[in-house]
Protein backbone atom coordinates (compact mmCIF):
# COMPACT_ATOMS: atom_id res chain seq x y z
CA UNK A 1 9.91 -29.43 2.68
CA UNK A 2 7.40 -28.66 5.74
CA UNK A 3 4.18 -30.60 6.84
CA UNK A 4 1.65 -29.82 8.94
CA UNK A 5 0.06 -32.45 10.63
CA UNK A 6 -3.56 -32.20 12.07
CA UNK A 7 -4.90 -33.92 13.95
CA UNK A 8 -7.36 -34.19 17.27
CA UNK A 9 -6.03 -37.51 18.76
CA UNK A 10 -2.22 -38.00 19.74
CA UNK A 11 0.08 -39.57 22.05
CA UNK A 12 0.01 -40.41 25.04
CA UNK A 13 -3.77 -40.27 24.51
CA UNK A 14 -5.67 -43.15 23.62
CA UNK A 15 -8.00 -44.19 21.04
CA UNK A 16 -7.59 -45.59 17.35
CA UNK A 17 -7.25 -41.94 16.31
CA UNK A 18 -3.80 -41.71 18.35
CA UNK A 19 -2.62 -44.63 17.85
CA UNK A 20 -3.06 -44.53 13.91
CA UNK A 21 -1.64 -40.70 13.98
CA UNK A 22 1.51 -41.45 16.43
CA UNK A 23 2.95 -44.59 14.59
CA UNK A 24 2.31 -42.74 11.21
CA UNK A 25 3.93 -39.63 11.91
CA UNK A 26 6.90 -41.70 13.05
CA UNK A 27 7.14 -43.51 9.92
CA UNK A 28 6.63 -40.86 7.96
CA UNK A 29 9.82 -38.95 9.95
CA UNK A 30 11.30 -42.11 8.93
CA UNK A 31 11.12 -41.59 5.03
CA UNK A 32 11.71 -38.19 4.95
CA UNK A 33 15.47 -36.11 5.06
CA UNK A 34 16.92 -33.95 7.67
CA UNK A 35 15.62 -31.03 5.32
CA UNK A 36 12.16 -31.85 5.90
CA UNK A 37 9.94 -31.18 9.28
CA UNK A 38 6.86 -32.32 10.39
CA UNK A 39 5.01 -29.82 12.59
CA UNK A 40 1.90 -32.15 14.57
CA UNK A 41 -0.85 -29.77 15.56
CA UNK A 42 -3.32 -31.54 18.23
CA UNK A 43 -4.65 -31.18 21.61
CA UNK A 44 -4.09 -32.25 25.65
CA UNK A 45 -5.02 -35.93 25.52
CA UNK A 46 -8.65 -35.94 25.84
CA UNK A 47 -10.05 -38.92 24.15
CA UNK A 48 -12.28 -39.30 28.00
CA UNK A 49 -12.71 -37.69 30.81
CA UNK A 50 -11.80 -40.06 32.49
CA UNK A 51 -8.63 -40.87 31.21
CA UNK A 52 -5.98 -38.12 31.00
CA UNK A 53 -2.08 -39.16 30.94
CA UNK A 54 0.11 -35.80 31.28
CA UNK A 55 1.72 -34.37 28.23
CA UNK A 56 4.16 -31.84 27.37
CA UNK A 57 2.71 -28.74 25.40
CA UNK A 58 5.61 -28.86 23.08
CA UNK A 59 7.71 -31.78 22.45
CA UNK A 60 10.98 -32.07 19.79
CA UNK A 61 10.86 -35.69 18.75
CA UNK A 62 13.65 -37.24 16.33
CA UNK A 63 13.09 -40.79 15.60
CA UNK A 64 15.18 -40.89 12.13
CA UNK A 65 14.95 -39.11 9.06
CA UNK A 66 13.31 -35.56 9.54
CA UNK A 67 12.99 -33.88 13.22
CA UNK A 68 9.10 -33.68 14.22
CA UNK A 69 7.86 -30.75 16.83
CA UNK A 70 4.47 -31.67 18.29
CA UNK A 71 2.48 -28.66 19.99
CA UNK A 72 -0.61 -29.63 22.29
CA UNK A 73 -3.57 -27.66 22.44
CA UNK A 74 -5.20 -27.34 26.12
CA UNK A 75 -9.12 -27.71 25.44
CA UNK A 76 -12.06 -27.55 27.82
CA UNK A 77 -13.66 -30.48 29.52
CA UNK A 78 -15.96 -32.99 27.81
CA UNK A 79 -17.75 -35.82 28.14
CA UNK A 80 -17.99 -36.57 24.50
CA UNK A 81 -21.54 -34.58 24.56
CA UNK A 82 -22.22 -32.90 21.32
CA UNK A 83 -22.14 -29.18 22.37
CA UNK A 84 -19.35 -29.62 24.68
CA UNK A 85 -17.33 -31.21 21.54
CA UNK A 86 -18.22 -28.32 19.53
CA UNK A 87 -17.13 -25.99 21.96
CA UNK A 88 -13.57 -28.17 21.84
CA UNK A 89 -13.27 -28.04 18.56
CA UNK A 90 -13.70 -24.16 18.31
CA UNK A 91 -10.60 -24.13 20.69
CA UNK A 92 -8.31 -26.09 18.98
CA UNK A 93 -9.44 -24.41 15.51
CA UNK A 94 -8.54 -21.43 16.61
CA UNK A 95 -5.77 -21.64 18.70
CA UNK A 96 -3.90 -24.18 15.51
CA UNK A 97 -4.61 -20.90 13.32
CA UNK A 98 -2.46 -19.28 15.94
CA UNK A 99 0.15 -21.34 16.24
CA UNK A 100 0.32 -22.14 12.52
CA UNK A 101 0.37 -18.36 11.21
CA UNK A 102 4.34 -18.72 11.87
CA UNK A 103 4.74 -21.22 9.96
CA UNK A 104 5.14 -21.83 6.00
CA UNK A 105 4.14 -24.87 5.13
CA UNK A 106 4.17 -27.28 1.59
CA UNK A 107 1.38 -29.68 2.31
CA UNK A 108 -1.73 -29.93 4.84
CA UNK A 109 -2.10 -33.31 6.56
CA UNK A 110 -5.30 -33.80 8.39
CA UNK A 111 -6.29 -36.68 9.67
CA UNK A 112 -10.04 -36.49 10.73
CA UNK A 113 -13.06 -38.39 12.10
CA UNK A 114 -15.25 -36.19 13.02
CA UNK A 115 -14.65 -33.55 9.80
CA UNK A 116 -13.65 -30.25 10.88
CA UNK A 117 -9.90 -31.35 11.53
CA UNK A 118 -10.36 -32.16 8.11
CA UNK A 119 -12.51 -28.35 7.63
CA UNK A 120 -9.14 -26.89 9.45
CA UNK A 121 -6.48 -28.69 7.04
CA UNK A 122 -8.66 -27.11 4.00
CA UNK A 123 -8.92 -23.46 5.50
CA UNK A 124 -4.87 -23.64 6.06
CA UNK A 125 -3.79 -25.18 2.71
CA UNK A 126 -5.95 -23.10 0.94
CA UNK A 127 -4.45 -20.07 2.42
CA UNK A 128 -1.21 -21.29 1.72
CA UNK A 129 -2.35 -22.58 -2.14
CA UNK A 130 -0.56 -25.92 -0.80
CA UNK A 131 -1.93 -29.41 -1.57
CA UNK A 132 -4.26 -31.16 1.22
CA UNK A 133 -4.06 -34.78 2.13
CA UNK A 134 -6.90 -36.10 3.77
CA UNK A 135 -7.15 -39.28 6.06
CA UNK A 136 -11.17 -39.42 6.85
CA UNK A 137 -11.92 -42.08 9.56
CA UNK A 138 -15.43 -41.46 9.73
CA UNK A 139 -18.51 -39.73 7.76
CA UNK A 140 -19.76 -37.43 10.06
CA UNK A 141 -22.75 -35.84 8.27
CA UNK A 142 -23.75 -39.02 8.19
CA UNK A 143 -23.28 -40.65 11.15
CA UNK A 144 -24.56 -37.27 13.30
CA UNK A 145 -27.55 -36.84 11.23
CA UNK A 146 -28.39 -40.93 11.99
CA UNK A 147 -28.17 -39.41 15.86
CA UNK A 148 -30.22 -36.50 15.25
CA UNK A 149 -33.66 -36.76 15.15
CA UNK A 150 -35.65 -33.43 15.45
CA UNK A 151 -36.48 -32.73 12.19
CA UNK A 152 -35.75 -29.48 12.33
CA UNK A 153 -32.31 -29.62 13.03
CA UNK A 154 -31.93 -32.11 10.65
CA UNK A 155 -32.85 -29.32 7.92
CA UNK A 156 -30.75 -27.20 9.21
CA UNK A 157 -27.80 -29.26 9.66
CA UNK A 158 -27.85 -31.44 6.62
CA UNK A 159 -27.02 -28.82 4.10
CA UNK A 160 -24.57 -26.69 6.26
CA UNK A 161 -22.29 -29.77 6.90
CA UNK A 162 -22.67 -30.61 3.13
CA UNK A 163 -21.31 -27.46 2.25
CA UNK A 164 -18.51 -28.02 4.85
CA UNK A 165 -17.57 -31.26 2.59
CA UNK A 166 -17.41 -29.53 -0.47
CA UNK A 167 -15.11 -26.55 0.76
CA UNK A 168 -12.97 -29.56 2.45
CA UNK A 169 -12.89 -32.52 0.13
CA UNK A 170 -13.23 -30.32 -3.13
CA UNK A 171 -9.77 -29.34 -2.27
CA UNK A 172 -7.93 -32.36 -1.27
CA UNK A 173 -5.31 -33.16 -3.49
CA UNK A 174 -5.44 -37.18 -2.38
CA UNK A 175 -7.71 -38.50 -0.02
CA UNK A 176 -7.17 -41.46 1.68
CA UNK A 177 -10.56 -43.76 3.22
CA UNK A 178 -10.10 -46.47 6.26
CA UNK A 179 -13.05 -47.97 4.78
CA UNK A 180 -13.95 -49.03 1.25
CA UNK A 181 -17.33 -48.98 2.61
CA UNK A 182 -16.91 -45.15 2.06
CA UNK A 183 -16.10 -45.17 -1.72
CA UNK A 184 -19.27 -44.32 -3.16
CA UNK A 185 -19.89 -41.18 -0.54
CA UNK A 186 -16.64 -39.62 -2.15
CA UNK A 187 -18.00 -40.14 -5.95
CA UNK A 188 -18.70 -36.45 -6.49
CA UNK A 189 -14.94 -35.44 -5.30
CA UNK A 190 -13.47 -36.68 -8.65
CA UNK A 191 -10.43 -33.91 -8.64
CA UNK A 192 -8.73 -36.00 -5.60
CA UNK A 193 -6.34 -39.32 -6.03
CA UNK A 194 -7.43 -41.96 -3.44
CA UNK A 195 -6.27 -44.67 -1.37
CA UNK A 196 -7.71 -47.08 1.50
CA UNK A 197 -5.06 -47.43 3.95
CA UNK A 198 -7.09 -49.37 6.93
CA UNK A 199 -6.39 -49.19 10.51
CA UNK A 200 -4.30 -51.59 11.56
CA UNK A 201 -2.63 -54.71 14.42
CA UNK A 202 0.41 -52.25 16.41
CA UNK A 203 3.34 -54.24 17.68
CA UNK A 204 1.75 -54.55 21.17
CA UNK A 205 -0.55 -56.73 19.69
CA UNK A 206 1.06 -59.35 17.94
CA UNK A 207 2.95 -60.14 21.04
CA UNK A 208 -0.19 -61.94 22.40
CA UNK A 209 0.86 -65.14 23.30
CA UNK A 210 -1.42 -67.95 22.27
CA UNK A 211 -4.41 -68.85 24.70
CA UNK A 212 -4.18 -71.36 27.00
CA UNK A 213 -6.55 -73.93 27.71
CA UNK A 214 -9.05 -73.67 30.68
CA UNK A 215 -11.92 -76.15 30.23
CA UNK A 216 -12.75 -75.79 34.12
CA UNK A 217 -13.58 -72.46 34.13
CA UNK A 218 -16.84 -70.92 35.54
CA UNK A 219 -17.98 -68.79 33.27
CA UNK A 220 -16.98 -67.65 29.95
CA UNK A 221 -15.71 -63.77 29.97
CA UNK A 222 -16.82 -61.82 26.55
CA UNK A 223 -14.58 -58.72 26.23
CA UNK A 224 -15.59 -55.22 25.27
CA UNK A 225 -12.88 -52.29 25.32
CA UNK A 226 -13.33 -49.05 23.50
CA UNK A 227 -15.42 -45.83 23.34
CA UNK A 228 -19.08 -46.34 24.58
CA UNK A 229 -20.86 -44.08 22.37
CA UNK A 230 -24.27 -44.12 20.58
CA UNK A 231 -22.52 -46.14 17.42
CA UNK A 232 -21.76 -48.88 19.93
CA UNK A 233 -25.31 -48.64 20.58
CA UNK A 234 -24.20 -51.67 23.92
CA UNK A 235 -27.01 -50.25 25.78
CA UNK A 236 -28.98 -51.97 23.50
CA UNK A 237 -27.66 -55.37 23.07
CA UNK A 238 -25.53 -55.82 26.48
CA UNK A 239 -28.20 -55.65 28.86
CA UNK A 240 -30.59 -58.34 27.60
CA UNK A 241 -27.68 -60.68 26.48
CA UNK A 242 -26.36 -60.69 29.76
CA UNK A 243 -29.57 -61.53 31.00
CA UNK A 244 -30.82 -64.54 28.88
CA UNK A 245 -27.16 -66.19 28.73
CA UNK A 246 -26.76 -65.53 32.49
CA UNK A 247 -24.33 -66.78 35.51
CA UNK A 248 -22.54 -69.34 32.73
CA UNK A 249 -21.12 -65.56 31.17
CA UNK A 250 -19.39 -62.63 32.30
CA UNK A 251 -19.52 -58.97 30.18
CA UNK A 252 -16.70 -56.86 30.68
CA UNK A 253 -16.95 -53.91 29.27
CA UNK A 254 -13.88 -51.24 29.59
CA UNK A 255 -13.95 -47.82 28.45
CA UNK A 256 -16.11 -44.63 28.24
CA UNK A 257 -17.71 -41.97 26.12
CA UNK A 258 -21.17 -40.44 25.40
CA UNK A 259 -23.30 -43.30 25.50
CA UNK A 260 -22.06 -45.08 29.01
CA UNK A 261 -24.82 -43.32 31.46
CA UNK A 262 -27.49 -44.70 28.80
CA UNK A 263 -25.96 -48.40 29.28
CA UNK A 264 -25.62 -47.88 32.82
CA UNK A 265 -29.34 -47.19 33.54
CA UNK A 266 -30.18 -49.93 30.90
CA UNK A 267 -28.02 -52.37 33.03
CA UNK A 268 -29.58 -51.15 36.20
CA UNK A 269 -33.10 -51.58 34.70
CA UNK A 270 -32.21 -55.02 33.74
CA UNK A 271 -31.06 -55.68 37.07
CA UNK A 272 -28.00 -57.21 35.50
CA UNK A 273 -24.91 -59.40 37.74
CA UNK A 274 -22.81 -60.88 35.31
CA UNK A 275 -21.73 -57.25 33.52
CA UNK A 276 -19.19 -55.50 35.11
CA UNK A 277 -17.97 -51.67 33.61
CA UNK A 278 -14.17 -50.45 34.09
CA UNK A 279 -13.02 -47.39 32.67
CA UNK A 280 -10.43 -47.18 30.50
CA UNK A 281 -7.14 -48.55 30.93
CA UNK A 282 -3.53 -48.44 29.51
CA UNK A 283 -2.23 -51.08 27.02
CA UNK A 284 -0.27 -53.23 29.37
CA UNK A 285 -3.33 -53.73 31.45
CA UNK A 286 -5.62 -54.06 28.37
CA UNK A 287 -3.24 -56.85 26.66
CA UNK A 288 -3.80 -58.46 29.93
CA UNK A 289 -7.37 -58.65 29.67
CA UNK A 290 -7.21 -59.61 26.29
CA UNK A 291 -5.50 -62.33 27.37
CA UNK A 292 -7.86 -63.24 30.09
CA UNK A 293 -10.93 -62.98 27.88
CA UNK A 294 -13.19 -65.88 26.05
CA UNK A 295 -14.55 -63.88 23.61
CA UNK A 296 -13.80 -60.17 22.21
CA UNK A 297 -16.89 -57.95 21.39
CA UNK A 298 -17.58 -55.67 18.79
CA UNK A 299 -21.17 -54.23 18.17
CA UNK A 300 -22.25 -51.28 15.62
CA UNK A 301 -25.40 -49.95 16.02
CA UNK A 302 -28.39 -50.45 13.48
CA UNK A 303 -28.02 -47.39 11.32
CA UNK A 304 -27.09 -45.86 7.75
CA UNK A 305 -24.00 -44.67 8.68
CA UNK A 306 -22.59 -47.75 10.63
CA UNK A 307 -23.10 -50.15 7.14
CA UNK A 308 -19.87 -47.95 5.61
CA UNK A 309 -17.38 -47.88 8.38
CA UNK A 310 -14.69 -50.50 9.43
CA UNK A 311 -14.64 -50.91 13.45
CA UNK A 312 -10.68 -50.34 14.60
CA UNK A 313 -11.42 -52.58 17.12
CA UNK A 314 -11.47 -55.74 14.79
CA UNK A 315 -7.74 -55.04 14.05
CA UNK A 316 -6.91 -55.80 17.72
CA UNK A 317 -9.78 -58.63 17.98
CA UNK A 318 -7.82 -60.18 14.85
CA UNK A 319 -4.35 -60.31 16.22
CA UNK A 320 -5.94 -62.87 19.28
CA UNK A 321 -6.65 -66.49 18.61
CA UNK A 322 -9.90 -65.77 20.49
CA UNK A 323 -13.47 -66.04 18.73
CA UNK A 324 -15.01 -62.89 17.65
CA UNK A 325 -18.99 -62.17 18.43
CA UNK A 326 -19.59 -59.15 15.49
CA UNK A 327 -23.03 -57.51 15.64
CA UNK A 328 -22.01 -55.68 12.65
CA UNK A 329 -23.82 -55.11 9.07
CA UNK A 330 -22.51 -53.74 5.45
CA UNK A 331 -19.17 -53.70 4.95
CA UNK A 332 -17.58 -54.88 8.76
CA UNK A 333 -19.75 -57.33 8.24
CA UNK A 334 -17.89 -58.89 4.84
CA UNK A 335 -14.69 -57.74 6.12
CA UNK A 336 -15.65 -60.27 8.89
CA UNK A 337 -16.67 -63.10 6.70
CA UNK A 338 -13.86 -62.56 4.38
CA UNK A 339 -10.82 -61.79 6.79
CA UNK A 340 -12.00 -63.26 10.39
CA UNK A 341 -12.48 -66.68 10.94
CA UNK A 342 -13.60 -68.11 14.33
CA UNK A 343 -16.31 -65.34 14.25
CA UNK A 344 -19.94 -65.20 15.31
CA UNK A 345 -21.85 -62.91 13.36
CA UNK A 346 -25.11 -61.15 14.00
CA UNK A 347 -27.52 -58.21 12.93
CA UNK A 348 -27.09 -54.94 15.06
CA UNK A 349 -29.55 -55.61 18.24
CA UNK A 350 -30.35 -58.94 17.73
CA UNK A 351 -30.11 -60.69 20.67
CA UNK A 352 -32.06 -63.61 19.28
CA UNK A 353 -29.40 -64.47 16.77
CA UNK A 354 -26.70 -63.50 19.16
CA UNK A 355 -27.87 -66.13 22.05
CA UNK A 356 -28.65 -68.95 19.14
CA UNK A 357 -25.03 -68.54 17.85
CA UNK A 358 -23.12 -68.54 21.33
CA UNK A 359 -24.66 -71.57 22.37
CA UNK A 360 -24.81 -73.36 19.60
CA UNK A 361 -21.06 -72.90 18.34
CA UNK A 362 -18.68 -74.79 20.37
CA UNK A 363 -15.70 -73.20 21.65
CA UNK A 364 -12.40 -73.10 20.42
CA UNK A 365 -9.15 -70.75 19.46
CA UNK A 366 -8.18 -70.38 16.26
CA UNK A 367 -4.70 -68.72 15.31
CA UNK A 368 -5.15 -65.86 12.61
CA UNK A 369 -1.93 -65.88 10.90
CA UNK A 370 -2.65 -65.00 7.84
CA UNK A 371 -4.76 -61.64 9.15
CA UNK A 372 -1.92 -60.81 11.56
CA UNK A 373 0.34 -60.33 8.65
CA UNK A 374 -1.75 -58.59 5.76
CA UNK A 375 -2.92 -55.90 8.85
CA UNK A 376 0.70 -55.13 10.54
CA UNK A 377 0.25 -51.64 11.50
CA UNK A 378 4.02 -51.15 10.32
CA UNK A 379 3.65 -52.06 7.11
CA UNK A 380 -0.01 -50.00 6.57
CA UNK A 381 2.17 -47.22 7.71
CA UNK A 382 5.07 -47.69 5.88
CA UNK A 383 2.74 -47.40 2.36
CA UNK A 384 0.61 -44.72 3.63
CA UNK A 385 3.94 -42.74 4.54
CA UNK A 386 4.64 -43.28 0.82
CA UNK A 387 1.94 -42.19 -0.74
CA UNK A 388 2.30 -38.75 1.47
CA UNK A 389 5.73 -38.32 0.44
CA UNK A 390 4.74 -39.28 -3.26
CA UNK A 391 2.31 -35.93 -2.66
CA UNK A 392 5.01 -34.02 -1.39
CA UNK A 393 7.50 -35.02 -3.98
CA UNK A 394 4.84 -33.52 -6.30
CA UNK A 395 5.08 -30.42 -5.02
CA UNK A 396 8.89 -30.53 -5.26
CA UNK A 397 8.88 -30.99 -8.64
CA UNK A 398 6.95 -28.27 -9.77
CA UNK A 399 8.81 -26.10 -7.15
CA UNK A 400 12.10 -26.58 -8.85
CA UNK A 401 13.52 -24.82 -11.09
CA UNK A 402 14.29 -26.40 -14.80
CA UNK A 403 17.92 -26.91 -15.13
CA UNK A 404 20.37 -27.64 -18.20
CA UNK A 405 17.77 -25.63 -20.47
CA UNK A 406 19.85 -24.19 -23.61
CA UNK A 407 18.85 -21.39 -25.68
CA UNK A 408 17.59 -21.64 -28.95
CA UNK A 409 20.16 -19.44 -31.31
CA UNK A 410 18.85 -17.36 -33.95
């Protein structure tokens, strides 16, 4: 049996997108038979411009069970604007259509955040009449249409991508959500199966050795590492933080993406000291800085779209003993209360709240044991991996001849 695996994000690029898709593949390899391939469509890491490890075009990989071929897909420059993304996209659409055409395949992975990985897995399965499994990561009609705001646009764009989701989810055969937040958005797809596999800790992770204690230090250092984008919104909670707390805290902020020029010029406005930016970095040096920080950061920004979705970055936040400041609302916001103790938790942009919170709560670590083993990466894996085989066993079944049939005599 042959799978196709979409998906936009892959190692040795970074992100939660390659992480997830890496580490799943692998365990999916893992349940699978020597019979079976996996064929992993994606593209030249890309994740930011400013971070681009080299990569083979086409790799064999074997790591037990069935042997996995990844292809990479060279697509143009971006900085994570919206046109330059589409034109990206449009790339790797067509150039997977290429590379796929020699190909049969039984089922259509597609792991997707952004929806037209997902768009691509529905054109190909349906093709092929072959059963689609979906892995949605984000609601992008949503969350772009939050972004948007010329009206105009908005009319144009808001019924276009909702025809997009009907051609692609009105297809999938099982669909799986990284959010239960997103549960009632998929009401009207009632023909799929559906699961809520999160994100998850990886191994690196829950190596972090427990904190040691520093009660001399200068200034407390609150953490921030991922994609700077406008559903961060930091450029409008960073800046004036920094500034009332001042000289007895340090922001770090590591990484990149759409949004960092708007929190640079909000921080230079602010005439801010005690932030410092780094672009991002590999895991080794991020562990370290994990383990250097006070406090790890995690802010969504105030609209509809950011209530449904579950921020990956909490999985990695969880597997420190360090406290947790969550500017977060919906459902991050209860998966915080009800998962993540030795957590501050404020609205989106309040800096009010924020401030009140920091100073008032003294400090301490707090050991999450009970988080670090319901989240394990491995084990999210090793289910999901299970429920994609139980697709693909499915199809098996029906493909198979019936066997020890006798004839009725007359």
């Amino acid at each position: 049996m042959n799978i196709l695996y979409l998906t936009f994000y892959f190692d040795p690029d970074i992100g939660p997108g390659a992480f997830r898709n890496t580490t799943l593949v692998n365990a999916l390899a893992c349940q699978l038979t020597s019979s079976d391939s996996i064929h992993v469509l994606t593209t030249q890491p890309n994740r930011y411009d400013s971070y681009k490890p080299v990569a083979s075009e086409e790799e064999e990989w074997c790591s037990g069970g069935c042997p996995i071929t990844v292809q990479r897909i060279a697509i143009p420059k971006h900085k994570s604007g919206f046109i330059d993304q589409i034109c990206s996209f449009f790339v790797y659409y067509v150039r997977a259509c290429q590379l796929a055409r020699a190909y049969e395949y039984d089922l259509v992975f597609a792991s997707s955040s952004r929806l037209f990985t997902a768009f691509l897995g529905a054109r190909l399965a349906r093709k092929r009449a072959v059963p689609l499994f979906l892995d949605i990561r984000d609601l992008f009609r949503e969350a772009i249409l939050d972004v948007i705001k010329n009206p105009l646009v908005r009319m144009i764009l808001s019924p276009l991508l909702r025809a997009v989701e009907r051609y692609t989810f009105g297809y999938a055969r099982h669909i799986n959500l990284v959010s239960e937040g997103f549960r009632s958005y998929f009401d009207p797809f009632r023909q799929a199966t559906y699961s809520y596999f999160t994100n998850g800790i990886d191994t690196a992770f829950l190596g972090i050795p427990a904190s040691q204690s520093t009660p001399d230090k200068p200034y407390r250092t609150i953490l921030y590492a991922g994609n700077i984008g406008e559903g961060q919104g930091l450029h409008d909670i960073i800046p004036e933080a920094a500034r009332q707390l001042g000289s007895g805290y340090r922001f770090l902020i590591i990484g990149d993406g759409g949004a960092r020029i708007k929190l640079e010029v909000a921080l230079k406005a602010n005439d801010s000291t005690n932030v410092k930016l780094r672009q991002p970095v590999n895991r080794r040096e991020l562990l370290a800085e994990y383990q250097d920080a006070d406090y790890m950061f995690v802010h969504l920004n105030n609209i509809d779209a950011c209530r449904r979705v579950l921020p990956s970055k909490l999985f990695e936040y969880g597997a420190t003993d360090k406290p947790i400041i969550a500017g977060v609302t919906g459902y991050a916001a209860s998966f915080v209360r009800d998962y993540l103790p030795n957590s501050i938790l404020f609205n989106p942009g309040d800096v009010t709240s924020l401030i009140r919170q920091l100073r008032e709560t003294p400090y301490q670590t707090q050991s999450r044991a009970a988080f670090r083993q319901r989240f394990r990466r491995q084990t999210i894996n090793a289910e999901m991996a299970s429920q994609i085989r139980g697709v693909l066993e499915s199809v098996k079944f029906v493909q198979e001849p019936v066997t020890n049939v006798t004839r009725n005599s007359y």
